[in-house]
Protein backbone atom coordinates (compact mmCIF):
# COMPACT_ATOMS: atom_id res chain seq x y z
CA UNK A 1 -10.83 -8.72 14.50
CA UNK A 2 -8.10 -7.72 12.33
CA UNK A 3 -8.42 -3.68 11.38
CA UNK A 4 -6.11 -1.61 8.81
CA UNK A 5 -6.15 2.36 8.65
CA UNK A 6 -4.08 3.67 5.80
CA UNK A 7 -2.72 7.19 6.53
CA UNK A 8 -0.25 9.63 5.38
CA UNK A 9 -1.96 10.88 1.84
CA UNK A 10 -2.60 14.32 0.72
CA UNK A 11 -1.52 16.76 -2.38
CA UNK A 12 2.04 16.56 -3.21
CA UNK A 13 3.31 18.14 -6.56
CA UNK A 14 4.91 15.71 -9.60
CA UNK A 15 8.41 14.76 -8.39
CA UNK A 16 7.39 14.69 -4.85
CA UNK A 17 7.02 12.25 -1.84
CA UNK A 18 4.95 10.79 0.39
CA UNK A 19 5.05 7.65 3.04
CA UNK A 20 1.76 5.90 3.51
CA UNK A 21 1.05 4.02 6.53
CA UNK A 22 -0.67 0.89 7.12
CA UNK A 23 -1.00 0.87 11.12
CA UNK A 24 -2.76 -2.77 12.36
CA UNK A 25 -4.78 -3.43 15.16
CA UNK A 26 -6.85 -6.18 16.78
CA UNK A 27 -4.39 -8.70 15.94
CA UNK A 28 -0.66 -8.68 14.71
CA UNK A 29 0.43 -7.90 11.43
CA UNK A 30 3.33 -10.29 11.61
CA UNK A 31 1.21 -13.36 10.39
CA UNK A 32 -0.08 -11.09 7.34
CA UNK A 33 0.89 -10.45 4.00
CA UNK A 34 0.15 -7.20 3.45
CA UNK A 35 -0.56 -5.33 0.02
CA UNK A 36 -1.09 -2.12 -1.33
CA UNK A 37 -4.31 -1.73 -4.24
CA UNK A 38 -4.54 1.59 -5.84
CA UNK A 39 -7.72 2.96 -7.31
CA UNK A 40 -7.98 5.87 -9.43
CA UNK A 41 -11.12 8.02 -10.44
CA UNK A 42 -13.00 6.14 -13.49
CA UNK A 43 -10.24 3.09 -12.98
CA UNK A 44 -10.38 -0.24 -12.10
CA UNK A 45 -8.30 -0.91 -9.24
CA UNK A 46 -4.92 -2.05 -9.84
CA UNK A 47 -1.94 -3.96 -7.07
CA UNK A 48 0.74 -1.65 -6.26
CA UNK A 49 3.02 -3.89 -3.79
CA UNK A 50 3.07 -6.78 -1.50
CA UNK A 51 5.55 -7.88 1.09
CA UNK A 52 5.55 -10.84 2.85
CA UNK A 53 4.71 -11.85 6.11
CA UNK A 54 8.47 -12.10 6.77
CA UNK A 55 9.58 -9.18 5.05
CA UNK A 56 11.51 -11.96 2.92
CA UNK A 57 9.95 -11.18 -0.41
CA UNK A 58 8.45 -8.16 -1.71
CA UNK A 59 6.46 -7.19 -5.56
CA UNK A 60 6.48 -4.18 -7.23
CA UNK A 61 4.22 -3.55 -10.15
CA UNK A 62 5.98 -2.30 -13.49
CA UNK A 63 5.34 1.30 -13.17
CA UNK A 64 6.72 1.77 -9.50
CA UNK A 65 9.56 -0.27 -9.60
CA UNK A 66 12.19 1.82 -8.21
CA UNK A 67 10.39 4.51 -7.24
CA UNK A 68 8.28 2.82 -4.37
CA UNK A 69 9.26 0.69 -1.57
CA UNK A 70 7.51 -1.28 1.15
CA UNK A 71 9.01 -2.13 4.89
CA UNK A 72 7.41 -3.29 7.90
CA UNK A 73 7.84 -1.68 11.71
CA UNK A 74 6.80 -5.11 13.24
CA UNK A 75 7.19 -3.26 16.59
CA UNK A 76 4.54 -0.59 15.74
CA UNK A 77 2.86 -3.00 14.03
CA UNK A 78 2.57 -0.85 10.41
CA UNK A 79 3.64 -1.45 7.10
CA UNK A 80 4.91 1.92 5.10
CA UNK A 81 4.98 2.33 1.50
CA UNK A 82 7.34 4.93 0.44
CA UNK A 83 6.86 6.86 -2.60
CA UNK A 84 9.11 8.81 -4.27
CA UNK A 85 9.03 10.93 -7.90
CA UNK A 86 5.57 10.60 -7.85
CA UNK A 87 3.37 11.83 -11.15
CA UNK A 88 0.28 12.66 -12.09
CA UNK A 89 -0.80 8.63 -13.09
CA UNK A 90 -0.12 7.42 -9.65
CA UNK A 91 -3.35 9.98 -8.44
CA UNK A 92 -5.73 7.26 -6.95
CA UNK A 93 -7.12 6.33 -3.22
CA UNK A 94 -4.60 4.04 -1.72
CA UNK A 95 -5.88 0.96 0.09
CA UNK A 96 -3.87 -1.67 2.23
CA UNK A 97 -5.18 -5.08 2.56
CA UNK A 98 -4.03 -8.09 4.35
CA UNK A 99 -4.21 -11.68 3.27
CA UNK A 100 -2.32 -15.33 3.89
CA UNK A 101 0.49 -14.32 1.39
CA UNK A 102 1.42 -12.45 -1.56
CA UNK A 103 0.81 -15.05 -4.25
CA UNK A 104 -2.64 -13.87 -5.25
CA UNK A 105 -2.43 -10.10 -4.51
CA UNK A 106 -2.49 -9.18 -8.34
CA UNK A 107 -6.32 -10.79 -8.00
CA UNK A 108 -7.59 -8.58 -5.64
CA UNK A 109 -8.88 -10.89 -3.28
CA UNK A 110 -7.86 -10.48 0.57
CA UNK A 111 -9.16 -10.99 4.05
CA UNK A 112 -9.02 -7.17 5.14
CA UNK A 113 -9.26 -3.86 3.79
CA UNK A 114 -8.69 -0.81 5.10
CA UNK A 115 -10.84 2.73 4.23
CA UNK A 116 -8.40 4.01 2.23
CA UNK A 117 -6.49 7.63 1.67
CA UNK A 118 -6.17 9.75 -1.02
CA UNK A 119 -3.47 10.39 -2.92
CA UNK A 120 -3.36 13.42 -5.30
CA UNK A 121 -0.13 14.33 -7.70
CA UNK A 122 -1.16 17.70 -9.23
CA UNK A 123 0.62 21.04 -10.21
């Protein structure tokens, strides 16, 4: 019953921003962790982030610590990934994807995907 649509991608230029959503529906988000998979053309797909049902803990791969961050609008029921001095490497489709908790999100294995959006970082 759960759905995810990711939204808020597009073309940005190297240094630039962009806030991806990840809007629920068919059931609330709050009992979901909720991650964020990357996959880029002719690449294996790779965990971005996770946060917590709770907000209480939230992962960061290496190469967007400090430069993206995860929150959840448990009102609007949508989790945001902000993304900031973006480059070239982080060009890939963007997927959110629910799951019991954030333990396992580096595996790639969750309950629910959403379609994905595309992100493109390009001069």
């Amino acid at each position: 019953q759960l759905r995810l649509v990711e939204s808020g991608g597009g073309l940005v230029q190297p240094g630039g921003s962009l806030r991806l959503s990840c809007a629920g529906s068919g059931r609330t988000l709050e009992y979901y962790a909720i991650a964020w998979v990357r996959q880029a053309p002719g690449k294996e797909r790779e965990a971005v982030s996770c946060v917590t049902h709770n907000a209480q803990d939230t992962y960061y791969r290496d190469s967007v610590k400090g430069r993206f961050t995860v929150s959840r609008d448990y009102a609007q029921n949508t989790v945001y990934l902000q993304m900031n001095s973006l480059t070239p490497e982080d060009t890939a489709v963007y997927y959110c994807a629910a799951d019991l908790g954030c333990k396992g999100y580096e595996r790639g294995s969750f309950l629910t995907w959403g379609q994905g959006t595309q992100v493109t970082v390009s001069s």
